[in-house]
N, C-alpha and C. Protein backbone atom coordinates (compact mmCIF):
# COMPACT_ATOMS: atom_id res chain seq x y z
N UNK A 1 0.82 -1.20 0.00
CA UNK A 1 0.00 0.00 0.00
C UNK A 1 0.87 1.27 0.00
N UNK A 2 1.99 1.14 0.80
CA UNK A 2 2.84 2.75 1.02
C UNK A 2 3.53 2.86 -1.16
N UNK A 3 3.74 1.88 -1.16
CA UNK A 3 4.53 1.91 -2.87
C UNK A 3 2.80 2.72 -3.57
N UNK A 4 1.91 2.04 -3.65
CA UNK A 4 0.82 2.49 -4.28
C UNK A 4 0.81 4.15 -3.96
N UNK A 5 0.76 4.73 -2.57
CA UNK A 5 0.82 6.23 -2.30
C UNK A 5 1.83 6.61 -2.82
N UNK A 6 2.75 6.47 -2.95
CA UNK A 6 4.00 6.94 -3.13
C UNK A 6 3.84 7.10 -4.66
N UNK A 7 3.36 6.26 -5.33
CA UNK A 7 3.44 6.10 -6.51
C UNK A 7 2.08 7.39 -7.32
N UNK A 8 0.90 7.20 -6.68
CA UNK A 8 -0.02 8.10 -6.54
C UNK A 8 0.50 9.57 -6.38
N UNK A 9 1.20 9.94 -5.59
CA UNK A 9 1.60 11.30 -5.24
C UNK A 9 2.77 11.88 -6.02
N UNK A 10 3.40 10.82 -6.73
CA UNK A 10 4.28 10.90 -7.71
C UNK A 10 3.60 11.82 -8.63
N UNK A 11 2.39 10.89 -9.12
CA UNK A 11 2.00 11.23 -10.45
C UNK A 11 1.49 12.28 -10.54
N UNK A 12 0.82 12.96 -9.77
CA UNK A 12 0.23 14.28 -9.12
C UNK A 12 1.10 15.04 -9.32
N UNK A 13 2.30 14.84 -8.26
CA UNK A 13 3.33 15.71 -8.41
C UNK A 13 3.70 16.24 -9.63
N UNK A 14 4.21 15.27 -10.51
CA UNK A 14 4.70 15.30 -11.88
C UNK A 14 3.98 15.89 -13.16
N UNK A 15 2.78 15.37 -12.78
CA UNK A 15 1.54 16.20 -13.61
C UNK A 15 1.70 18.16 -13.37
N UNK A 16 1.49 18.02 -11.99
CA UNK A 16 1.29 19.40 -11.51
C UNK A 16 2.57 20.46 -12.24
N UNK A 17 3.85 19.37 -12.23
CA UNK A 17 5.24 20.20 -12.39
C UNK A 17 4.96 20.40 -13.88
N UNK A 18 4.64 18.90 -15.29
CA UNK A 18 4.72 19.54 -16.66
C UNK A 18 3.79 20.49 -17.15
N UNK A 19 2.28 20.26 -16.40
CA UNK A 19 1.24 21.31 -16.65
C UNK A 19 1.85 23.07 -15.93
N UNK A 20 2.77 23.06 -15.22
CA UNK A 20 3.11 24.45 -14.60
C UNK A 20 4.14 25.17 -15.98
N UNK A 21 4.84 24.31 -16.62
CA UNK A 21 5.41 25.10 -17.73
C UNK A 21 4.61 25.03 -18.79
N UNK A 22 3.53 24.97 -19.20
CA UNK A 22 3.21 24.45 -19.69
C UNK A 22 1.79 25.40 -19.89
N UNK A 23 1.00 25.87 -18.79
CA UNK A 23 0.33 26.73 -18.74
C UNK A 23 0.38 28.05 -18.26
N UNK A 24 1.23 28.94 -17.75
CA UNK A 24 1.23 29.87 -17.07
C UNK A 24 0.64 30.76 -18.12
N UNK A 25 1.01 31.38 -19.21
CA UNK A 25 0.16 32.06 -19.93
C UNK A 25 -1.38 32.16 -19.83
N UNK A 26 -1.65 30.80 -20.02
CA UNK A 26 -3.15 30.74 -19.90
C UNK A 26 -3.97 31.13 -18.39
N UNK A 27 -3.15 30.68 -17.28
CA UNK A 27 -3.49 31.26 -16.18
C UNK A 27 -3.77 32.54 -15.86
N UNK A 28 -2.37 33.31 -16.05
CA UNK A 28 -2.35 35.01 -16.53
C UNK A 28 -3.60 35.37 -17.39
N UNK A 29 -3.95 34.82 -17.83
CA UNK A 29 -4.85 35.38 -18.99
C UNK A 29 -5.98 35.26 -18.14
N UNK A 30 -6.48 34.33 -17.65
CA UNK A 30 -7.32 33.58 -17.11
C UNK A 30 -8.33 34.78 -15.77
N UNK A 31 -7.09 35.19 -14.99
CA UNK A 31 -6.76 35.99 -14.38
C UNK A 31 -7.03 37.45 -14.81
N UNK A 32 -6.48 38.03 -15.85
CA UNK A 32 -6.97 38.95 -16.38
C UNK A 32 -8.18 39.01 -16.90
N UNK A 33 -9.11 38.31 -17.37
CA UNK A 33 -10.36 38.37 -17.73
C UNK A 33 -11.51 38.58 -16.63
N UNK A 34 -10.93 38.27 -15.36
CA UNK A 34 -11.86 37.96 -14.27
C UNK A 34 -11.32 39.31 -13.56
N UNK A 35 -10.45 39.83 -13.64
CA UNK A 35 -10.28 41.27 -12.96
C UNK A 35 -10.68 42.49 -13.57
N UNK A 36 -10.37 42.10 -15.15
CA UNK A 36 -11.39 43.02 -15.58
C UNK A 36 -12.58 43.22 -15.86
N UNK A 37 -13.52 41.71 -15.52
CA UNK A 37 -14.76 41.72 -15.19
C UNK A 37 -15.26 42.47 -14.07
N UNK A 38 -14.47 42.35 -13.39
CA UNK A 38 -14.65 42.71 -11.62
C UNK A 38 -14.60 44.30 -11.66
N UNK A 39 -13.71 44.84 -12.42
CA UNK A 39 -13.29 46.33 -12.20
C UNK A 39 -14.01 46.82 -12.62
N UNK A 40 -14.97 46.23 -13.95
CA UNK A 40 -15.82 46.97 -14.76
C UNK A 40 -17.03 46.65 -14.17
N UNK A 41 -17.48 46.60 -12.89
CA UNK A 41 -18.64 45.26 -11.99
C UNK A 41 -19.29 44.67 -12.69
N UNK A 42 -18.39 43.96 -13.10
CA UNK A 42 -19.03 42.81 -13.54
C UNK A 42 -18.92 41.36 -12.35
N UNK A 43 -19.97 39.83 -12.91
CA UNK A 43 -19.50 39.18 -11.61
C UNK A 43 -19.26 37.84 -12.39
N UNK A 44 -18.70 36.92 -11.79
CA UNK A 44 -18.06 35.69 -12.11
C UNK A 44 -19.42 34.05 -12.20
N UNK A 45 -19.81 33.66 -13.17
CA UNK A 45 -21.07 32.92 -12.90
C UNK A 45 -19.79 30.95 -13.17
N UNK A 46 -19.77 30.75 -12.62
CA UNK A 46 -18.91 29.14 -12.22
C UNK A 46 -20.04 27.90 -12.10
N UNK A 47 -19.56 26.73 -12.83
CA UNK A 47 -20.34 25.65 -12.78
C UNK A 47 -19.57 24.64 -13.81
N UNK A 48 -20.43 23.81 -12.92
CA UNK A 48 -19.43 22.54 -13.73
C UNK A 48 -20.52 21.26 -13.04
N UNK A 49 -20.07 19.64 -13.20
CA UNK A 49 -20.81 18.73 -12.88
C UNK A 49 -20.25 18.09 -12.27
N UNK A 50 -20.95 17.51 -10.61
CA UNK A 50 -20.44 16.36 -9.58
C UNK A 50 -19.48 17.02 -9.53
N UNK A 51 -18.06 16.17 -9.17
CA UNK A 51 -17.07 17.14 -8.31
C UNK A 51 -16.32 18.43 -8.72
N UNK A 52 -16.92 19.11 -10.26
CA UNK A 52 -16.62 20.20 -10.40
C UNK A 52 -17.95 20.88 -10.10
N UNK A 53 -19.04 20.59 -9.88
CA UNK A 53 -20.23 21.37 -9.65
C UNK A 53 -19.64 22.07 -7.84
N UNK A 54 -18.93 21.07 -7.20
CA UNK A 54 -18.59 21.22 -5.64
C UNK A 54 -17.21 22.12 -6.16
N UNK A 55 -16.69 21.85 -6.94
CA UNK A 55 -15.60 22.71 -6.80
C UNK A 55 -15.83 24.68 -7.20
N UNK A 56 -17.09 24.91 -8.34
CA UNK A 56 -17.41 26.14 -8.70
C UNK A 56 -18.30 26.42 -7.35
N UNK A 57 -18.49 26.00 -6.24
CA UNK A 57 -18.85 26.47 -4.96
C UNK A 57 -18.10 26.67 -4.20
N UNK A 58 -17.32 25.75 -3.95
CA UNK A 58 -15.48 26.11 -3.41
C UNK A 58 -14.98 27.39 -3.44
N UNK A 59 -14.79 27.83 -5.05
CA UNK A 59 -14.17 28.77 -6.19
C UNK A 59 -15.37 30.06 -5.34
N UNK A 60 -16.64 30.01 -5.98
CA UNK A 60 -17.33 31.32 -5.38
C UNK A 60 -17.15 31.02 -3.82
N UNK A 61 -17.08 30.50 -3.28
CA UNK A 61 -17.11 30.96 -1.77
C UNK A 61 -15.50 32.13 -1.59
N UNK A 62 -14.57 31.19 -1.98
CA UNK A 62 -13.36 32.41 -1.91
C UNK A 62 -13.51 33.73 -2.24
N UNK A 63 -14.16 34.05 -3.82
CA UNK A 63 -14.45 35.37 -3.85
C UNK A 63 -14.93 35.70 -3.04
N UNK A 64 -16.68 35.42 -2.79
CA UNK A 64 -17.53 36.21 -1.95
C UNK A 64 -16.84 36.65 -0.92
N UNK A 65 -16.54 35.70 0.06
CA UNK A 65 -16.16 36.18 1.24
C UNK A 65 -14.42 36.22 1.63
N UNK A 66 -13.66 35.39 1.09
CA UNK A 66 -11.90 35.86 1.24
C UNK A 66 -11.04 34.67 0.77
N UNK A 67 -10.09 35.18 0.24
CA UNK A 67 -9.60 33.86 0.04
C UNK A 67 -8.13 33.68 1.23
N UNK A 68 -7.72 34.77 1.69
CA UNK A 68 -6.39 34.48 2.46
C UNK A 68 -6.44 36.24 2.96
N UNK A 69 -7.11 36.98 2.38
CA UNK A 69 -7.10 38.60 3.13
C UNK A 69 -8.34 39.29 3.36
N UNK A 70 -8.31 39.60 4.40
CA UNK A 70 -9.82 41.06 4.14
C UNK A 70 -9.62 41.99 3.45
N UNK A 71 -11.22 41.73 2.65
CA UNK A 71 -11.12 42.59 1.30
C UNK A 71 -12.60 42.82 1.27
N UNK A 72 -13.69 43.43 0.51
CA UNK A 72 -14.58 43.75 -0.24
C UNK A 72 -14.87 42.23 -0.82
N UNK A 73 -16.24 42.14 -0.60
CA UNK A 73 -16.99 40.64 -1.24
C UNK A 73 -16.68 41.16 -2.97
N UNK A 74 -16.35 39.76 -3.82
CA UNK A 74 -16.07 39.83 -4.95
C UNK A 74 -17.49 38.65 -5.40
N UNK A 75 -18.19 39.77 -6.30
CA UNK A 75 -19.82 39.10 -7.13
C UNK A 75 -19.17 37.81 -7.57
N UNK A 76 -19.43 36.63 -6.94
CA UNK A 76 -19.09 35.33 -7.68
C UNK A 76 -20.42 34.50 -7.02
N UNK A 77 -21.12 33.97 -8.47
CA UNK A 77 -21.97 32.77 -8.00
C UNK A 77 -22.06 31.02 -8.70
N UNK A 78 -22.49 30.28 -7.98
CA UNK A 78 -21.67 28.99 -8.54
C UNK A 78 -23.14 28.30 -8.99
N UNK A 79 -23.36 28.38 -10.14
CA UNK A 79 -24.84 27.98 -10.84
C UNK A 79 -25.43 26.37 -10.44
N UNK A 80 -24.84 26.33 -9.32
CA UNK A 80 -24.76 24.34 -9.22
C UNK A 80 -25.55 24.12 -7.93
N UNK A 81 -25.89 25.34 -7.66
CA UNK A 81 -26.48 25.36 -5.86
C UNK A 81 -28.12 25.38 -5.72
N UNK A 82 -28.95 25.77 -6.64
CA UNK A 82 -30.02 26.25 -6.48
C UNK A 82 -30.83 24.86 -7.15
N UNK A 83 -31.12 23.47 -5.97
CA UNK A 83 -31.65 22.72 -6.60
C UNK A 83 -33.18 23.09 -7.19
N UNK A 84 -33.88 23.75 -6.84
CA UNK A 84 -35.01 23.80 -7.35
C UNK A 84 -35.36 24.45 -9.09
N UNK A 85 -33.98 25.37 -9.34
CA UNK A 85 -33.60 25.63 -10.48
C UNK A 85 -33.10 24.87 -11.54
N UNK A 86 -32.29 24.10 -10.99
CA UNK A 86 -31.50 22.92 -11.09
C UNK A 86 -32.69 21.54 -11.93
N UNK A 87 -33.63 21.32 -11.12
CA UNK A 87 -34.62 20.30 -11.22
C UNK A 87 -35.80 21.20 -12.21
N UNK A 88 -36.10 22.58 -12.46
CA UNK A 88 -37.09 22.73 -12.95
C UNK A 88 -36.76 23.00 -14.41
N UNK A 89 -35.43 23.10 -14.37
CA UNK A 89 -35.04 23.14 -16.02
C UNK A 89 -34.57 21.72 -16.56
N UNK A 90 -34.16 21.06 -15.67
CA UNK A 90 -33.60 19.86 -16.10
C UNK A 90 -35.04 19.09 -16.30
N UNK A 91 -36.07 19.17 -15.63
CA UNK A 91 -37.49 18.67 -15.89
C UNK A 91 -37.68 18.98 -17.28
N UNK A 92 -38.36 20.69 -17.34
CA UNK A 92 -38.71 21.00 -18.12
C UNK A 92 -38.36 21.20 -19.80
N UNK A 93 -37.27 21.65 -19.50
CA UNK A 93 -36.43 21.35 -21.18
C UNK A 93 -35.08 19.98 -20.85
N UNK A 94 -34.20 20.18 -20.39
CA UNK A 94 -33.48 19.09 -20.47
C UNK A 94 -31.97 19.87 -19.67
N UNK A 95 -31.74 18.40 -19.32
CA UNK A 95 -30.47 18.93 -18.10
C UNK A 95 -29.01 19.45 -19.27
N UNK A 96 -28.81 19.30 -20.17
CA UNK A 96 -28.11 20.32 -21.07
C UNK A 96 -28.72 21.54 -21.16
N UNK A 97 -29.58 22.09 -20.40
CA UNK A 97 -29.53 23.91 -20.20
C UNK A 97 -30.05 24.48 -19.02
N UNK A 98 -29.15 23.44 -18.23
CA UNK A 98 -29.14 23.91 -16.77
C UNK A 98 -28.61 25.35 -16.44
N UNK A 99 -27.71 25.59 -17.16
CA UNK A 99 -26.46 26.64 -16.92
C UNK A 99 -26.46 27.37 -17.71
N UNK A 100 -27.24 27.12 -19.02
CA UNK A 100 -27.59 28.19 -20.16
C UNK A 100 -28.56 29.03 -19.81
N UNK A 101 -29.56 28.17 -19.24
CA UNK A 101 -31.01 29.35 -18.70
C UNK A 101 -30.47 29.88 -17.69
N UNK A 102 -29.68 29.49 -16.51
CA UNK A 102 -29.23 30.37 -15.78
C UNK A 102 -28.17 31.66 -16.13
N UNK A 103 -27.27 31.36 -17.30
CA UNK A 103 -26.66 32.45 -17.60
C UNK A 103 -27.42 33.37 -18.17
N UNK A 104 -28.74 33.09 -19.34
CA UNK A 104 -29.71 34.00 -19.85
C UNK A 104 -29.86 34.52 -18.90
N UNK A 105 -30.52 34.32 -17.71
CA UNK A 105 -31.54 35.31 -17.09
C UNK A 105 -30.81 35.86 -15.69
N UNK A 106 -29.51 35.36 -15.84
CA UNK A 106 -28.00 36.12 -14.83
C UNK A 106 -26.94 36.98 -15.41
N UNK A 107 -26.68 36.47 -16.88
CA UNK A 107 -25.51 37.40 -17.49
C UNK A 107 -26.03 38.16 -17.84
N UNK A 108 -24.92 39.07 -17.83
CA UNK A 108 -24.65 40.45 -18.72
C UNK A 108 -23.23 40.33 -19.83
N UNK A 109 -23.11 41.29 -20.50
CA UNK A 109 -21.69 41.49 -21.36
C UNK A 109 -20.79 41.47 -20.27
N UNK A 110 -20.98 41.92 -19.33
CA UNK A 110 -19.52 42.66 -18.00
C UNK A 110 -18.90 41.36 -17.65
N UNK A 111 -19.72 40.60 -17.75
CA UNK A 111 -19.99 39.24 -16.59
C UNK A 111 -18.78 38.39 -17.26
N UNK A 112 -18.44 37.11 -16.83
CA UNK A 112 -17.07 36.56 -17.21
C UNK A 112 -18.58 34.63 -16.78
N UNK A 113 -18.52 33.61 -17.61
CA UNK A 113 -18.57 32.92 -17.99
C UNK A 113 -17.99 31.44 -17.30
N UNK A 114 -17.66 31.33 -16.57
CA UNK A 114 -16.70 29.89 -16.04
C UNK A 114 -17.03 28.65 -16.08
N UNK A 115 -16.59 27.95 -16.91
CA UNK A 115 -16.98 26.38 -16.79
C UNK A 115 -16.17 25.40 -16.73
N UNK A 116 -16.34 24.21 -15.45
CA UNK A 116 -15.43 23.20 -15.47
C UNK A 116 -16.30 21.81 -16.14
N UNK A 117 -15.25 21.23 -16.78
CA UNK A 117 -15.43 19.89 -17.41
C UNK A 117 -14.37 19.19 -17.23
N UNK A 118 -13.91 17.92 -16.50
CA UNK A 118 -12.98 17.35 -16.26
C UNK A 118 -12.60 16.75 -17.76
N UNK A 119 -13.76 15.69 -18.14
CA UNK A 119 -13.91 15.24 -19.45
C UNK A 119 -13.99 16.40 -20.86
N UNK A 120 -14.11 17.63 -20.56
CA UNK A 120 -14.48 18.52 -21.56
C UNK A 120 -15.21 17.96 -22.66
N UNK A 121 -15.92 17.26 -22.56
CA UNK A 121 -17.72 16.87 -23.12
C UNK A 121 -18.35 17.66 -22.91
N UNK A 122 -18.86 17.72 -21.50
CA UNK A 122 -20.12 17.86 -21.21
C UNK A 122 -20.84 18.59 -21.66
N UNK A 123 -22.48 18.18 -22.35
CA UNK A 123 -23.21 19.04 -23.16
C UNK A 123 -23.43 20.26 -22.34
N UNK A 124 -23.87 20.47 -21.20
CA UNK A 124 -24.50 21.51 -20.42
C UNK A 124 -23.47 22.32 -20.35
N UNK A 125 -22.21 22.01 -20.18
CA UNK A 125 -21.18 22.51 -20.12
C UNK A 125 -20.54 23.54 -21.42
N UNK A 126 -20.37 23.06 -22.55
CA UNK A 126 -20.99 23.51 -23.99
C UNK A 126 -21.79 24.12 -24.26
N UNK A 127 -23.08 24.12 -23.76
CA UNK A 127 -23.60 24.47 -24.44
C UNK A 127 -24.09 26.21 -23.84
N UNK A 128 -23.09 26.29 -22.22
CA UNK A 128 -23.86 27.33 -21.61
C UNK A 128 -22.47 27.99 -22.14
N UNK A 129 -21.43 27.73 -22.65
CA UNK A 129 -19.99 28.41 -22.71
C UNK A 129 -20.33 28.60 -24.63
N UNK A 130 -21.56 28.34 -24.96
CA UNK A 130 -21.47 28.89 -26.86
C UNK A 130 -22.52 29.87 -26.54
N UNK A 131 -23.44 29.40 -25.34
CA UNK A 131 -24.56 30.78 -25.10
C UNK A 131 -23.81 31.74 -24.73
N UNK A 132 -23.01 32.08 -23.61
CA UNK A 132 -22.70 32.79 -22.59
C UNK A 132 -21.16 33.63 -24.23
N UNK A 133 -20.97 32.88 -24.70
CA UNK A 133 -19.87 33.53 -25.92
C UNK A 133 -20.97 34.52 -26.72
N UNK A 134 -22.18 33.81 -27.27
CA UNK A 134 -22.89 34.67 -28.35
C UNK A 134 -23.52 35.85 -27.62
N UNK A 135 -23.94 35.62 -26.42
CA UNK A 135 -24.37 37.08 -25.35
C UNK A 135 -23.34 37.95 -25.15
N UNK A 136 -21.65 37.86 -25.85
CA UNK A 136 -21.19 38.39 -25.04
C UNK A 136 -20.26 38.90 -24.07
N UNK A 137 -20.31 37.79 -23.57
CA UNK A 137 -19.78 37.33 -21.64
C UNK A 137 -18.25 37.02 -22.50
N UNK A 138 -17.25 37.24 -21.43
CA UNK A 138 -16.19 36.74 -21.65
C UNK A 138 -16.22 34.61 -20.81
N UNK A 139 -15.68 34.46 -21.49
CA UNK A 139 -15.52 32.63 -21.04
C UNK A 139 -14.35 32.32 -21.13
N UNK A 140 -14.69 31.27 -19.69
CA UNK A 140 -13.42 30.36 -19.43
C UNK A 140 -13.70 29.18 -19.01
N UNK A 141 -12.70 28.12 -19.54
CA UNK A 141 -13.38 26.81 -19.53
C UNK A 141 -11.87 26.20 -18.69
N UNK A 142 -12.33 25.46 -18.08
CA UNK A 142 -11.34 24.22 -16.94
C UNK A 142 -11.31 22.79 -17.65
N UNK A 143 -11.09 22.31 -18.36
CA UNK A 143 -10.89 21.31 -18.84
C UNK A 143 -9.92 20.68 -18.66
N UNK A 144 -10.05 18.99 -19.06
CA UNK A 144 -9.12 18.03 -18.90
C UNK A 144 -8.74 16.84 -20.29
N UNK A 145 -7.82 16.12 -20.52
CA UNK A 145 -7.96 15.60 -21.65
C UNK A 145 -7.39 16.06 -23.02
N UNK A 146 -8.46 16.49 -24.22
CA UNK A 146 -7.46 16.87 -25.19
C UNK A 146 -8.02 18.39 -25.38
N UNK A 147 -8.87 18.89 -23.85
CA UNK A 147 -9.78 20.07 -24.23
C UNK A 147 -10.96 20.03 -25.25
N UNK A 148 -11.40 19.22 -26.03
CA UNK A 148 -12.22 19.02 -26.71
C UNK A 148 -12.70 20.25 -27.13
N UNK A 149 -14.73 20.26 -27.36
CA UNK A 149 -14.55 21.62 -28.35
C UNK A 149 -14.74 22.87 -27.85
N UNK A 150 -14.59 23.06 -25.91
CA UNK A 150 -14.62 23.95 -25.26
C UNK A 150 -12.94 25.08 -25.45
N UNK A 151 -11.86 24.60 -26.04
CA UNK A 151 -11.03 24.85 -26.12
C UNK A 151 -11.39 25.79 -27.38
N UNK A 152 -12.44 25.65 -28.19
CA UNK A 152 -12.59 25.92 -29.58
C UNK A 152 -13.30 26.84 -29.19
N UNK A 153 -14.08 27.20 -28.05
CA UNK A 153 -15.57 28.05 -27.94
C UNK A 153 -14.96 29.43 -26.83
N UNK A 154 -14.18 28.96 -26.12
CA UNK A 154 -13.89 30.08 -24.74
C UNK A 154 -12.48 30.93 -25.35
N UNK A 155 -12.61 32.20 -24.52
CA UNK A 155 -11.80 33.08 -24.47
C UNK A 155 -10.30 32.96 -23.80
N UNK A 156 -10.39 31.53 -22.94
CA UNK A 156 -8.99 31.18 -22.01
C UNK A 156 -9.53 29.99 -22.01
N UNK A 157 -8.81 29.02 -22.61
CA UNK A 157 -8.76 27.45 -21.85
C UNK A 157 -7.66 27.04 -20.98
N UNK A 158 -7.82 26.47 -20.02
CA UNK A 158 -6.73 26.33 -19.05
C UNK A 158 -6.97 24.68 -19.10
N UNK A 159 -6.26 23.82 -19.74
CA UNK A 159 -6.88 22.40 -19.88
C UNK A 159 -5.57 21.13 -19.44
N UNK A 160 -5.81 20.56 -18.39
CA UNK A 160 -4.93 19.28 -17.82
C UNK A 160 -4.98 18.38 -18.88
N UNK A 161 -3.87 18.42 -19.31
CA UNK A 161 -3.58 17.28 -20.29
C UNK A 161 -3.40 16.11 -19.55
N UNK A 162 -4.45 15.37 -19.19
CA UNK A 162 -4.97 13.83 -18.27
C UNK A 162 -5.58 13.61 -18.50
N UNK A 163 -6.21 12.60 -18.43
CA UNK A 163 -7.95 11.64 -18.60
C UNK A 163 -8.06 11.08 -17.32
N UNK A 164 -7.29 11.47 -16.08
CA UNK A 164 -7.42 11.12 -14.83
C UNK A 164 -8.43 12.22 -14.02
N UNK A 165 -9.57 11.71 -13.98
CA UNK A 165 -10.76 12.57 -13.73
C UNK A 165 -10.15 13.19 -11.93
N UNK A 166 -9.54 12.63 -11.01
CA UNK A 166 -8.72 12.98 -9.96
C UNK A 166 -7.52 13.90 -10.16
N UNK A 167 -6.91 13.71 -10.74
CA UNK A 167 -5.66 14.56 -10.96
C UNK A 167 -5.86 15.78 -11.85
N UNK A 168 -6.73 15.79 -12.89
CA UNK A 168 -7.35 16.74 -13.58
C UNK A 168 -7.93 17.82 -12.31
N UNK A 169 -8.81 16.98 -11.55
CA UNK A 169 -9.53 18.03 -10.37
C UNK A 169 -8.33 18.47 -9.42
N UNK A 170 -7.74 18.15 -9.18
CA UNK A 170 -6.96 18.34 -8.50
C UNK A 170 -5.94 19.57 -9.03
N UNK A 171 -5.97 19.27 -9.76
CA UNK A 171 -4.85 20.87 -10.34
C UNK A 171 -6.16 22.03 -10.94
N UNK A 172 -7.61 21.70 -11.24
CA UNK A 172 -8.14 22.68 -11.52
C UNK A 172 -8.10 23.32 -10.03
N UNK A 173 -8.53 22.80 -9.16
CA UNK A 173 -8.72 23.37 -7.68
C UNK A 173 -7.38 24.55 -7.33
N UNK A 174 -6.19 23.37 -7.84
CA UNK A 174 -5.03 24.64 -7.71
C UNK A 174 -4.95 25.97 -8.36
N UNK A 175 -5.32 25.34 -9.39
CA UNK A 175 -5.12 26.69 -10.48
C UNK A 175 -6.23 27.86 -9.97
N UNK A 176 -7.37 27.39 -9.49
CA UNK A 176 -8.15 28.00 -9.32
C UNK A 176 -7.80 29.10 -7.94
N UNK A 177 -7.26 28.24 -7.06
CA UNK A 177 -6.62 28.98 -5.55
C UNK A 177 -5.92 30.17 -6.30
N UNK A 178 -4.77 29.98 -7.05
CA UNK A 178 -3.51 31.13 -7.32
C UNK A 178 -4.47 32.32 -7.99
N UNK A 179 -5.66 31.69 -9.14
CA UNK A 179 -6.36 32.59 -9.40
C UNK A 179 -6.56 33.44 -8.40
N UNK A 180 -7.61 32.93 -7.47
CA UNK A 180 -8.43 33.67 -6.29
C UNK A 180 -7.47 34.47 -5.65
N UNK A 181 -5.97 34.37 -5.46
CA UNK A 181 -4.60 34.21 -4.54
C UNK A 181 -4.16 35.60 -5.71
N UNK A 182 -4.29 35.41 -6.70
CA UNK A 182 -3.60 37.08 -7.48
C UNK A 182 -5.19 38.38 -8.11
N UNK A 183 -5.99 37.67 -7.51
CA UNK A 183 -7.16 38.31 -7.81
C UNK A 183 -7.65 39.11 -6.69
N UNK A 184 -7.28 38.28 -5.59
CA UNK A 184 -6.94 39.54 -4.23
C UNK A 184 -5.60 40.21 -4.37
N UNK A 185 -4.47 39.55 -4.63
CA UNK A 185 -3.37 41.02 -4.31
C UNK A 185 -4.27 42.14 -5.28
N UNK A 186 -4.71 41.76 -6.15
CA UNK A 186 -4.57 42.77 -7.40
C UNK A 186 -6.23 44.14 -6.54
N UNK A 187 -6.79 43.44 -5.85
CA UNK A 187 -7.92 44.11 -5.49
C UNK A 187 -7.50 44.91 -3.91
N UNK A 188 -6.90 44.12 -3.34
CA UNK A 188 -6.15 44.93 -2.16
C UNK A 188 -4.81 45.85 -2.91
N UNK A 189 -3.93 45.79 -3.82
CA UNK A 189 -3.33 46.93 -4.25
C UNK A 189 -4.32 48.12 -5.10
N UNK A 190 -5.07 47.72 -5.45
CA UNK A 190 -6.00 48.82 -6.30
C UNK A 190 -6.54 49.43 -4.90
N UNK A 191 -7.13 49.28 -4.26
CA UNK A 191 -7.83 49.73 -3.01
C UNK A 191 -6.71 50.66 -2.29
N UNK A 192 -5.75 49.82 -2.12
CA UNK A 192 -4.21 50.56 -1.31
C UNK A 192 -3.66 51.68 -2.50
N UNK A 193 -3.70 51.76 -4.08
CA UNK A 193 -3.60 52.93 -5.14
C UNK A 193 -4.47 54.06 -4.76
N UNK A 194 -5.82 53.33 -4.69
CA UNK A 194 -6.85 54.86 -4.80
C UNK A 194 -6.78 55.49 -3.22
N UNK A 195 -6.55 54.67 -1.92
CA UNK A 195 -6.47 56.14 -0.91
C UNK A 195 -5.57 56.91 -1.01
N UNK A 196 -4.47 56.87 -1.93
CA UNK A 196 -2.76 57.47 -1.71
C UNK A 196 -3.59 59.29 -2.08
């Protein structure tokens, strides 16, 4: 069992190290789209399915309320929370526009777009990141794999080259922290610019 961990935390490791040269651009970018959503008030709409649906709640909880400093609540909501929304669209038209009807009747142009797909399939996932593009919205997609055709549709793909639905989540979660982690310096130095 210790060879199996060892071997496990390897691969993590190693993943984490070729995806770090590998993406920083896209991060930066990633980053910039969501601050200048924010500056222009605009707010961050996040979702994804099963353990990325828990992770775009994760992700908005840091904005809203802090991720490591006191700061000003940052507009982030995670479209994965509101079962009764959740169940009356997935009833009524079909669970591929779970996240589309919610961006219709939540976005704006200001607004920034976020979607995780470990597999980068997912129809709902697609299909709210080609709505949330033709309204508009700036988009960003979390993907895993070969990025599939969310890589083709968003404004920043940030995509784990894995088909390890664990290790994929696992570095979106990271990527997502440093986000949250330079999205406050950048909001506590703007705040610390304008009293001078």
């Amino acid at each position: 069992m210790k060879e199996q961990i060892i071997s496990k935390l390897r691969e993590s490791a190693e993943l984490k190290l070729r995806f770090a040269k590998e993406s920083i651009k896209e991060i930066a970018e990633a980053t910039n789209i969501i601050h200048k959503s924010l500056k222009a008030g605009g707010k961050i709409l996040i979702f994804g399915n099963g353990g990325s649906a828990a992770d775009a709640q994760h992700i908005a909880a840091e904005f809203v309320n802090r991720y490591q400093k006191e700061r000003k609540a940052l507009p982030a909501i995670a479209l994965t929370t509101d079962s009764s929304i959740l169940t009356s669209i997935g009833n009524d038209t079909s669970f591929d526009n779970i996240f589309l009807r919610q961006i219709e009747a939540l976005g704006k142009k200001v607004d920034v777009a976020w979607g995780i797909s470990t597999s980068a399939k997912s129809p709902n996932i697609v299909k709210a990141l080609e709505f949330a593009k033709s309204e508009g919205l700036k988009t960003i997609g979390f993907t895993g794999g070969d990025a599939g055709k969310i890589n083709k549709i968003v404004d920043c793909c940030i995509n784990v080259p894995s088909t390890s639905t664990p290790r994929v989540q696992e570095l979106h979660i990271t990527v997502a922290h440093i986000i949250c982690e330079l999205i406050e310096d950048a909001v506590c130095n703007n705040k610390k610019d304008t009293s001078k």
